[in-house]
PDB file of N, CA and C in Angstrom:
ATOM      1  N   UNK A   1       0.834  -1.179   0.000  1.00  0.00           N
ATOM      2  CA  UNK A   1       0.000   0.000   0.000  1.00  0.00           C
ATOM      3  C   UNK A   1       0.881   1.246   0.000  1.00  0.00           C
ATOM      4  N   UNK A   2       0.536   2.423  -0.942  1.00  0.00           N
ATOM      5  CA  UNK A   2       0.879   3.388  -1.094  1.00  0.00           C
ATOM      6  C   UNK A   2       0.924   4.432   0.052  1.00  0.00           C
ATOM      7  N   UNK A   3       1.604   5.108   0.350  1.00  0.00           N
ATOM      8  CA  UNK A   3       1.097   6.282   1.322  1.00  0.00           C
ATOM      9  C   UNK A   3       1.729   7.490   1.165  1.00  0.00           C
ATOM     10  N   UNK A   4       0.973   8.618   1.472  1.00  0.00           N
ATOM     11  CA  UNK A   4       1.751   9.793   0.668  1.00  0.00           C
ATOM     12  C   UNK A   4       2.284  10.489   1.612  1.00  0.00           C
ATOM     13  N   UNK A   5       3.130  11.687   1.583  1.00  0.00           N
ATOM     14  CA  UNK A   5       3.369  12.243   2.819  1.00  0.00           C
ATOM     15  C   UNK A   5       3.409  13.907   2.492  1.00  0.00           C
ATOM     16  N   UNK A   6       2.707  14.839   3.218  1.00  0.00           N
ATOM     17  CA  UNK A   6       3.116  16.009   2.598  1.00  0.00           C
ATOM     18  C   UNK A   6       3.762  16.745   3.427  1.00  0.00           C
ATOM     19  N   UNK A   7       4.735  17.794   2.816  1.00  0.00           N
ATOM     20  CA  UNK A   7       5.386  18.461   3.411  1.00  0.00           C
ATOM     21  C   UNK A   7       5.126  20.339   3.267  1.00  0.00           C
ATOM     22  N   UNK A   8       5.209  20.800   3.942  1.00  0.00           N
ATOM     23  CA  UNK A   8       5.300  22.488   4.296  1.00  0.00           C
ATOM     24  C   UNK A   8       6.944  22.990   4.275  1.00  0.00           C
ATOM     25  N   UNK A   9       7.309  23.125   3.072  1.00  0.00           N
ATOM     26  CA  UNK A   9       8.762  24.304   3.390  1.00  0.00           C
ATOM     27  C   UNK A   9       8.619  25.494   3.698  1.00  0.00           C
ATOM     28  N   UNK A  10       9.473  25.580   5.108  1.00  0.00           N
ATOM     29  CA  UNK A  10       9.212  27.287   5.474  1.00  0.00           C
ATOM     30  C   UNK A  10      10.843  27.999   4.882  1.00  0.00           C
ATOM     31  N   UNK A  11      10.510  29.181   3.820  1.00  0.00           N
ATOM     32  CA  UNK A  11      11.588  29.550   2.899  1.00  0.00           C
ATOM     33  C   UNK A  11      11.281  30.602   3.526  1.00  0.00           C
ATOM     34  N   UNK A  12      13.154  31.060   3.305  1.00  0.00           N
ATOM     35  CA  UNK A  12      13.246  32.317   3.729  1.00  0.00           C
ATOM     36  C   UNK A  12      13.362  32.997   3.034  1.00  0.00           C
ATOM     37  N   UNK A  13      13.067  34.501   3.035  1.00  0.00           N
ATOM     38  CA  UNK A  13      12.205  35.315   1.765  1.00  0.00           C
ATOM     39  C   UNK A  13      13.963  35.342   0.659  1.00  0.00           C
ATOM     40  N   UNK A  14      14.857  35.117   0.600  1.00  0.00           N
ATOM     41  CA  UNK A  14      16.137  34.938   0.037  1.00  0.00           C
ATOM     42  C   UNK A  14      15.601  33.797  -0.606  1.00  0.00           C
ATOM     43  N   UNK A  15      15.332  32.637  -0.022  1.00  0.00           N
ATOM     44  CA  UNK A  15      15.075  31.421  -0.865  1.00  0.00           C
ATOM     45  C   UNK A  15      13.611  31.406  -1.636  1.00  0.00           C
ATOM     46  N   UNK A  16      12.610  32.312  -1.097  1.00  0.00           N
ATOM     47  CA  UNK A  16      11.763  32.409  -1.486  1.00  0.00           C
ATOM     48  C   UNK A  16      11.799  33.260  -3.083  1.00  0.00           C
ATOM     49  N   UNK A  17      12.757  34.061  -2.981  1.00  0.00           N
ATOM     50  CA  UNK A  17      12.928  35.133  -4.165  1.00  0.00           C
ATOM     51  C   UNK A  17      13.352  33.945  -5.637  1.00  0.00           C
ATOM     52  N   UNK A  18      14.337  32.975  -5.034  1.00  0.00           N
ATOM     53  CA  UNK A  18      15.226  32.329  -5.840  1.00  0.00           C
ATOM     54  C   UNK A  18      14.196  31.272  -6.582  1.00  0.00           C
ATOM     55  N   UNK A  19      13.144  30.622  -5.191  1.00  0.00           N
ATOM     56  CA  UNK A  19      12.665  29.489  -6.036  1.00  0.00           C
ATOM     57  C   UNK A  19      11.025  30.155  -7.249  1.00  0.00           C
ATOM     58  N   UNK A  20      11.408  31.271  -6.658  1.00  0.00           N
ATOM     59  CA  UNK A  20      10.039  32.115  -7.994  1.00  0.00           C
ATOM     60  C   UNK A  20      10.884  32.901  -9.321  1.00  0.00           C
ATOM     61  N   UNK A  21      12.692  33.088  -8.984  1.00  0.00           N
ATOM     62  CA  UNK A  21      13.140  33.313 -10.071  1.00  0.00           C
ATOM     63  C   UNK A  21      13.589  31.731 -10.989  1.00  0.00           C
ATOM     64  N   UNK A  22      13.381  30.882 -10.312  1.00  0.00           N
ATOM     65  CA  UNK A  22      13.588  29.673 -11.363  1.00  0.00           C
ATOM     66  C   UNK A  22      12.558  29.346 -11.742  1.00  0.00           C
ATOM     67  N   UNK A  23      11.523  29.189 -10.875  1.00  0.00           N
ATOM     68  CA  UNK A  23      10.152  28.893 -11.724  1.00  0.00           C
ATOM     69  C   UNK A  23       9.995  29.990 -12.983  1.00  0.00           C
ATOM     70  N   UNK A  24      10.231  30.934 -13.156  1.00  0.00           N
ATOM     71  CA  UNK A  24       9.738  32.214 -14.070  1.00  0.00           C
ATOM     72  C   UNK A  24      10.962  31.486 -14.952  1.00  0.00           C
ATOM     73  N   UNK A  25      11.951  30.751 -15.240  1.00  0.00           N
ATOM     74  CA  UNK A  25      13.070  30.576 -15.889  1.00  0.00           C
ATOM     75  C   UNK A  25      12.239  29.430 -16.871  1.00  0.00           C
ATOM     76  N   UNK A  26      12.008  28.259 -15.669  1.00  0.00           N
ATOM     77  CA  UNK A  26      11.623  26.986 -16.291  1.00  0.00           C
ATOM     78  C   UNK A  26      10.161  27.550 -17.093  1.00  0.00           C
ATOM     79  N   UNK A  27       9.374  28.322 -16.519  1.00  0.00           N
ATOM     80  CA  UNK A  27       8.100  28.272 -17.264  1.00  0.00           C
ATOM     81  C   UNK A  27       8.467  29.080 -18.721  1.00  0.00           C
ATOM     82  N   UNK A  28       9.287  29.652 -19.037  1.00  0.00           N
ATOM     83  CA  UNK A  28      10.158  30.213 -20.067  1.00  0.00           C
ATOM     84  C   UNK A  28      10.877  29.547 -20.886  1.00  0.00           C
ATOM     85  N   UNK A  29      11.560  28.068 -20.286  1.00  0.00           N
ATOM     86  CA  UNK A  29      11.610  27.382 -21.360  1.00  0.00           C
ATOM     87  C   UNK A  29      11.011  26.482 -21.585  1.00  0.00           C
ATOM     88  N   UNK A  30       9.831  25.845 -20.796  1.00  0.00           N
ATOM     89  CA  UNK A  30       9.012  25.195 -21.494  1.00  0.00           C
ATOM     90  C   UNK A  30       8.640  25.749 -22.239  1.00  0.00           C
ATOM     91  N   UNK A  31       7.873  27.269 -22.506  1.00  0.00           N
ATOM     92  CA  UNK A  31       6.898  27.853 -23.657  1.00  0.00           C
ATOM     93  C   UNK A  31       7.394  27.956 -25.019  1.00  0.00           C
ATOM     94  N   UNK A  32       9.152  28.212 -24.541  1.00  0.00           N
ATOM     95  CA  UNK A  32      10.065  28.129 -25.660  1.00  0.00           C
ATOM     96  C   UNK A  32       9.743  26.976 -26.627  1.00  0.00           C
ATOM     97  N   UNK A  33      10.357  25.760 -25.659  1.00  0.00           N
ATOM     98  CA  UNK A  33      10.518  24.707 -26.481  1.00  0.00           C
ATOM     99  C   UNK A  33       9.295  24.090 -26.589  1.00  0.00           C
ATOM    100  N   UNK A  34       8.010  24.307 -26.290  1.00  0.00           N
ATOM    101  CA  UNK A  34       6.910  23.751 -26.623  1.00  0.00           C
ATOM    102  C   UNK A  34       6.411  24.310 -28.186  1.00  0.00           C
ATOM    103  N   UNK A  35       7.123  25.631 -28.033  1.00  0.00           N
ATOM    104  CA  UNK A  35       6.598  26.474 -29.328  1.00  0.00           C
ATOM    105  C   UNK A  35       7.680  25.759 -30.487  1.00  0.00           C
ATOM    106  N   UNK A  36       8.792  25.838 -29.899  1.00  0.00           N
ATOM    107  CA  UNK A  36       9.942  25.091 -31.049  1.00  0.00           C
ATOM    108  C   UNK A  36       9.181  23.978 -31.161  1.00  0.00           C
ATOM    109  N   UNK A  37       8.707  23.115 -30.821  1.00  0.00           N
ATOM    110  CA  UNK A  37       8.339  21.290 -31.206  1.00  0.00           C
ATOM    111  C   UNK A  37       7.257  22.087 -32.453  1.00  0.00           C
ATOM    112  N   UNK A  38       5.883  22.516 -31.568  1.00  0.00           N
ATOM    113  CA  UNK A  38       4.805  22.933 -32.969  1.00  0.00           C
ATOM    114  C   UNK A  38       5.375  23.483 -33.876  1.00  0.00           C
ATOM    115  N   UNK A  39       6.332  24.173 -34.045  1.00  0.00           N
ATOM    116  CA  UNK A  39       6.940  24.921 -35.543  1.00  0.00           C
ATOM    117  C   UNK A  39       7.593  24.000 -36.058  1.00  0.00           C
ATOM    118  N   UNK A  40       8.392  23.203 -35.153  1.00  0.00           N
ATOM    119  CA  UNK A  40       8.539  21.677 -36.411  1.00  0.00           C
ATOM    120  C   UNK A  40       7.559  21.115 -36.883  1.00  0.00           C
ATOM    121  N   UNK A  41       6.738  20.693 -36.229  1.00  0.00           N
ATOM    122  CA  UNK A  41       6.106  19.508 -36.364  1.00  0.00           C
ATOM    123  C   UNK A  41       4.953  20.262 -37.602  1.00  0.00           C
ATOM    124  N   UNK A  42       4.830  21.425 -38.002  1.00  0.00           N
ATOM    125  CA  UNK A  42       4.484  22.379 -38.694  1.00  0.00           C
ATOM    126  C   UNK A  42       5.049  22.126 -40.187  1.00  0.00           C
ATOM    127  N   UNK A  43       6.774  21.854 -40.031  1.00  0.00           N
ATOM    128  CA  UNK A  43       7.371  21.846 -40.952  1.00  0.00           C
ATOM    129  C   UNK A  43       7.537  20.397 -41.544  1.00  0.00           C
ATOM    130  N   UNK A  44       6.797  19.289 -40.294  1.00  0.00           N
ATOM    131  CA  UNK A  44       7.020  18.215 -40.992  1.00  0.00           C
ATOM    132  C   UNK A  44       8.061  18.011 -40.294  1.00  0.00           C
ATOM    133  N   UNK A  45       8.798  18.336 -39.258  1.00  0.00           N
ATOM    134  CA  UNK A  45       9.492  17.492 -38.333  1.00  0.00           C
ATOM    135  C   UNK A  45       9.531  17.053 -37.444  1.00  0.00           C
ATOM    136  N   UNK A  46      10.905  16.655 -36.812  1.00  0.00           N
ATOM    137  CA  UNK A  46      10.939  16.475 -35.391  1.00  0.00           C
ATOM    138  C   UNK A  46      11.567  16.701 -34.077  1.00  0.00           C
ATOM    139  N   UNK A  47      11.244  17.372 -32.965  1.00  0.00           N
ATOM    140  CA  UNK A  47      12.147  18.111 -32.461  1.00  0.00           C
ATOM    141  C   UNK A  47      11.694  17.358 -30.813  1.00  0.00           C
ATOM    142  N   UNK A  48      13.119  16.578 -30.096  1.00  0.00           N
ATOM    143  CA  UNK A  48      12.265  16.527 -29.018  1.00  0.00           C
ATOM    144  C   UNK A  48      13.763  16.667 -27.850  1.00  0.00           C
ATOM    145  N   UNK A  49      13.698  15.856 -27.040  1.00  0.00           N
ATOM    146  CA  UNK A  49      14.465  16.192 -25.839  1.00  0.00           C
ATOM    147  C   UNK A  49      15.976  16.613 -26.763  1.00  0.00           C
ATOM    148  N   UNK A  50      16.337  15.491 -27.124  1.00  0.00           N
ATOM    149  CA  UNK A  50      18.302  15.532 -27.246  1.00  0.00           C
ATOM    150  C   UNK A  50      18.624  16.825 -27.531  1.00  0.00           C
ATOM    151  N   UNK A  51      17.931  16.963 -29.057  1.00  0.00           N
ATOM    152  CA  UNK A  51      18.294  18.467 -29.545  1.00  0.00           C
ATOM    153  C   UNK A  51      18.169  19.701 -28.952  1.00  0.00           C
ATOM    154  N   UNK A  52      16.602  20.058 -28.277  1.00  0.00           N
ATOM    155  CA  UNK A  52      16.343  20.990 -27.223  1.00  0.00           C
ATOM    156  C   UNK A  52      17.490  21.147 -26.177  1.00  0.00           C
ATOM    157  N   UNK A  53      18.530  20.122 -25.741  1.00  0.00           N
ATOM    158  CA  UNK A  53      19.184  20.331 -24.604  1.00  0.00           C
ATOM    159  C   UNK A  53      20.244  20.667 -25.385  1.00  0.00           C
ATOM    160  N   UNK A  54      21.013  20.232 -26.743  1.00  0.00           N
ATOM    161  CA  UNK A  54      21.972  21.019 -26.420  1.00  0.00           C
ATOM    162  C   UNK A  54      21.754  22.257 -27.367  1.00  0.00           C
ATOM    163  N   UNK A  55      20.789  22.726 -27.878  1.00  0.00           N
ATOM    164  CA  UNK A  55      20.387  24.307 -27.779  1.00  0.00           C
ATOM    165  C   UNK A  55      20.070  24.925 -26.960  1.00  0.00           C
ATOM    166  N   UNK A  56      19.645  24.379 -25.399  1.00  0.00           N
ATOM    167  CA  UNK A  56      19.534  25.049 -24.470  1.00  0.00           C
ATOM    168  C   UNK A  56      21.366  25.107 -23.667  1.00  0.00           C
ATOM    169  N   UNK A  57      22.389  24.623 -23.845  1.00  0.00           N
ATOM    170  CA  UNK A  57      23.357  24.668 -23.481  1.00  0.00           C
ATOM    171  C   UNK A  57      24.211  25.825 -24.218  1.00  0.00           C
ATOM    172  N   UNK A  58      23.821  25.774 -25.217  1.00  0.00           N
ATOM    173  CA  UNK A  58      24.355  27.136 -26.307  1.00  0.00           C
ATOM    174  C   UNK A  58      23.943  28.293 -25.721  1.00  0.00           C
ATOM    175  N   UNK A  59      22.332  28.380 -25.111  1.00  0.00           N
ATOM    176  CA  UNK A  59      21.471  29.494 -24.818  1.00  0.00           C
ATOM    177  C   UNK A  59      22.019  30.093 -23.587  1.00  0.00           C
ATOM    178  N   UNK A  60      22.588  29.272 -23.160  1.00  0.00           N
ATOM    179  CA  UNK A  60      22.805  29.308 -21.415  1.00  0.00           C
ATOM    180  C   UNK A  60      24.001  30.115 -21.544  1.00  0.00           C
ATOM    181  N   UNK A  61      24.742  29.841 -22.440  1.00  0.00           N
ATOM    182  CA  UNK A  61      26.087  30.878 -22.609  1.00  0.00           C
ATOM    183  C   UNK A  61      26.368  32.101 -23.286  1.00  0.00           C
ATOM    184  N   UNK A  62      24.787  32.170 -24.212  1.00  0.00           N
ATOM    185  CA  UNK A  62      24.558  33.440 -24.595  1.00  0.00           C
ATOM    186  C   UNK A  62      23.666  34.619 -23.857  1.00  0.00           C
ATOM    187  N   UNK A  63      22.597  33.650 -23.003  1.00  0.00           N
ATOM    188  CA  UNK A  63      21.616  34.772 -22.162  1.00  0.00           C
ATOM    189  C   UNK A  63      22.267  34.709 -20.531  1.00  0.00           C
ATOM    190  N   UNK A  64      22.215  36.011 -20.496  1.00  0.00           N
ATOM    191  CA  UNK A  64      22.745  35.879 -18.594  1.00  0.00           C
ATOM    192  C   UNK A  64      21.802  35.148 -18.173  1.00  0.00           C
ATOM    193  N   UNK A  65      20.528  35.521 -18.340  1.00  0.00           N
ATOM    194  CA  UNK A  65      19.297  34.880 -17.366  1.00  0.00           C
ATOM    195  C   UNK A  65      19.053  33.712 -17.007  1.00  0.00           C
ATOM    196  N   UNK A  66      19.307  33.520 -18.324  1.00  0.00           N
ATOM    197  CA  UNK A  66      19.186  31.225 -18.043  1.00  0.00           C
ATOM    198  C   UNK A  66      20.406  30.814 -17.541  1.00  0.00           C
ATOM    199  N   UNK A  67      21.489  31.835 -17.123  1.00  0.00           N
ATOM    200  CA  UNK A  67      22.120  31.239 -16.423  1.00  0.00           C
ATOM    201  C   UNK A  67      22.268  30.703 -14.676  1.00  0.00           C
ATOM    202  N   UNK A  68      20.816  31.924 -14.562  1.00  0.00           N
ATOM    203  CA  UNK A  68      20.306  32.118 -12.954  1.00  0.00           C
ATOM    204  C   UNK A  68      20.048  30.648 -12.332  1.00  0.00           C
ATOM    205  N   UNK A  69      19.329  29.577 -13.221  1.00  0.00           N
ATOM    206  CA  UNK A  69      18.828  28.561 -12.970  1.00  0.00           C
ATOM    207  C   UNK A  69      20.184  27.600 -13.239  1.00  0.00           C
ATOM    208  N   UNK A  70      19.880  26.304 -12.203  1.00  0.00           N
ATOM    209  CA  UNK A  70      20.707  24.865 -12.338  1.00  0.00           C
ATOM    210  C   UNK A  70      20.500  24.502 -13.645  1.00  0.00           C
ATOM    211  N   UNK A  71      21.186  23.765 -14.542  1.00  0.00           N
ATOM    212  CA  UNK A  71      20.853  23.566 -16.056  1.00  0.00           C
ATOM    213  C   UNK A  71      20.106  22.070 -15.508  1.00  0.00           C
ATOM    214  N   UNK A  72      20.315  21.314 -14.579  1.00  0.00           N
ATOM    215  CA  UNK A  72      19.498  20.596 -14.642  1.00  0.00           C
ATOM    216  C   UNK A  72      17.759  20.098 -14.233  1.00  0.00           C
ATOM    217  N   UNK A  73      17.826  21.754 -13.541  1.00  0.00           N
ATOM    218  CA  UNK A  73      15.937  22.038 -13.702  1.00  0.00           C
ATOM    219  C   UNK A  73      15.841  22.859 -14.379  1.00  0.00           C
ATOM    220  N   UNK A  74      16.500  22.708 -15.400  1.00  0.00           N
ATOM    221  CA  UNK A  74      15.953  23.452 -17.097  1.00  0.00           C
ATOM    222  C   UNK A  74      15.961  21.670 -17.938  1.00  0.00           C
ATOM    223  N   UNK A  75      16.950  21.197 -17.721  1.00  0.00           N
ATOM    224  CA  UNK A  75      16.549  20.251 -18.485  1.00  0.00           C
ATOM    225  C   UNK A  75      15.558  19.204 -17.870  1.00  0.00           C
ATOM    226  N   UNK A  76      15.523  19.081 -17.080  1.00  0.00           N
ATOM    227  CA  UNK A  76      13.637  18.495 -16.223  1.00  0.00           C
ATOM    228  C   UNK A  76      12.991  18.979 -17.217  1.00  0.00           C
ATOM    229  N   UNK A  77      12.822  20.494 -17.082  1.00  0.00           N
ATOM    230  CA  UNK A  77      11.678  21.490 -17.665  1.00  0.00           C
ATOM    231  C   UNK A  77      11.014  20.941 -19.170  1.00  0.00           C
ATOM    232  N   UNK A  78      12.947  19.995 -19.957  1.00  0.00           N
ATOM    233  CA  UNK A  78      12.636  20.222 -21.292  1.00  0.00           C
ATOM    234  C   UNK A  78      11.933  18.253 -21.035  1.00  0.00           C
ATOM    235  N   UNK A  79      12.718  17.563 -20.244  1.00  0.00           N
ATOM    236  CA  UNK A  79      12.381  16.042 -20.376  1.00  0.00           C
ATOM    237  C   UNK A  79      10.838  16.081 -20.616  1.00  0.00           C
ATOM    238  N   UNK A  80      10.283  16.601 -19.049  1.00  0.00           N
ATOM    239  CA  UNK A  80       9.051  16.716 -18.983  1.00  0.00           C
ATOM    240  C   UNK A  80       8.017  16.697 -20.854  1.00  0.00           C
ATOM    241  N   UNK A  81       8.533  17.581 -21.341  1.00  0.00           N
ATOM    242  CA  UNK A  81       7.957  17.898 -22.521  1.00  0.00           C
ATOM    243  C   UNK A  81       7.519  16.453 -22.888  1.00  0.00           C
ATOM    244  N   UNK A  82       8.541  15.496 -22.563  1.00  0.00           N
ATOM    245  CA  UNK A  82       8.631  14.239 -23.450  1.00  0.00           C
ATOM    246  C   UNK A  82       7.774  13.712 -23.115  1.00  0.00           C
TER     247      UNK A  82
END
């Protein structure tokens, strides 16, 4: 039998700032790369995790911002897609 357990994090407004500037990161590249898949799949292709990550590794060294976030809850962000 399953059992769930929930938890309450009490963040301090420092950690609180950080985990709403990564969420605003990740929800940014999902929309990205959700929009990149339909413009392939538009063109008749196919676009899914592999490629998305290492264009998001290129991105990461061109935009300061995406550099705010761990690259690996950006790439969650992109698996998820899958």
């Amino acid at each position: 039998m399953l059992s769930g357990r929930r938890y309450l994090l009490d963040l301090s407004a420092e950690q609180e700032e950080m985990c709403e500037e990564f969420g605003n990161i990740c929800r940014s590249v999902w929309n990205t790369g959700l929009e990149q898949r339909r413009e392939y799949r538009r063109r008749g292709a196919w676009m899914n995790y592999v490629p998305q990550a290492a264009e998001l590794a290129e991105a990461k060294r061109e935009h300061e911002w995406l550099k705010a976030a761990p690259s690996h809850v950006l790439q969650q962000t992109l698996r998820d897609l899958d």
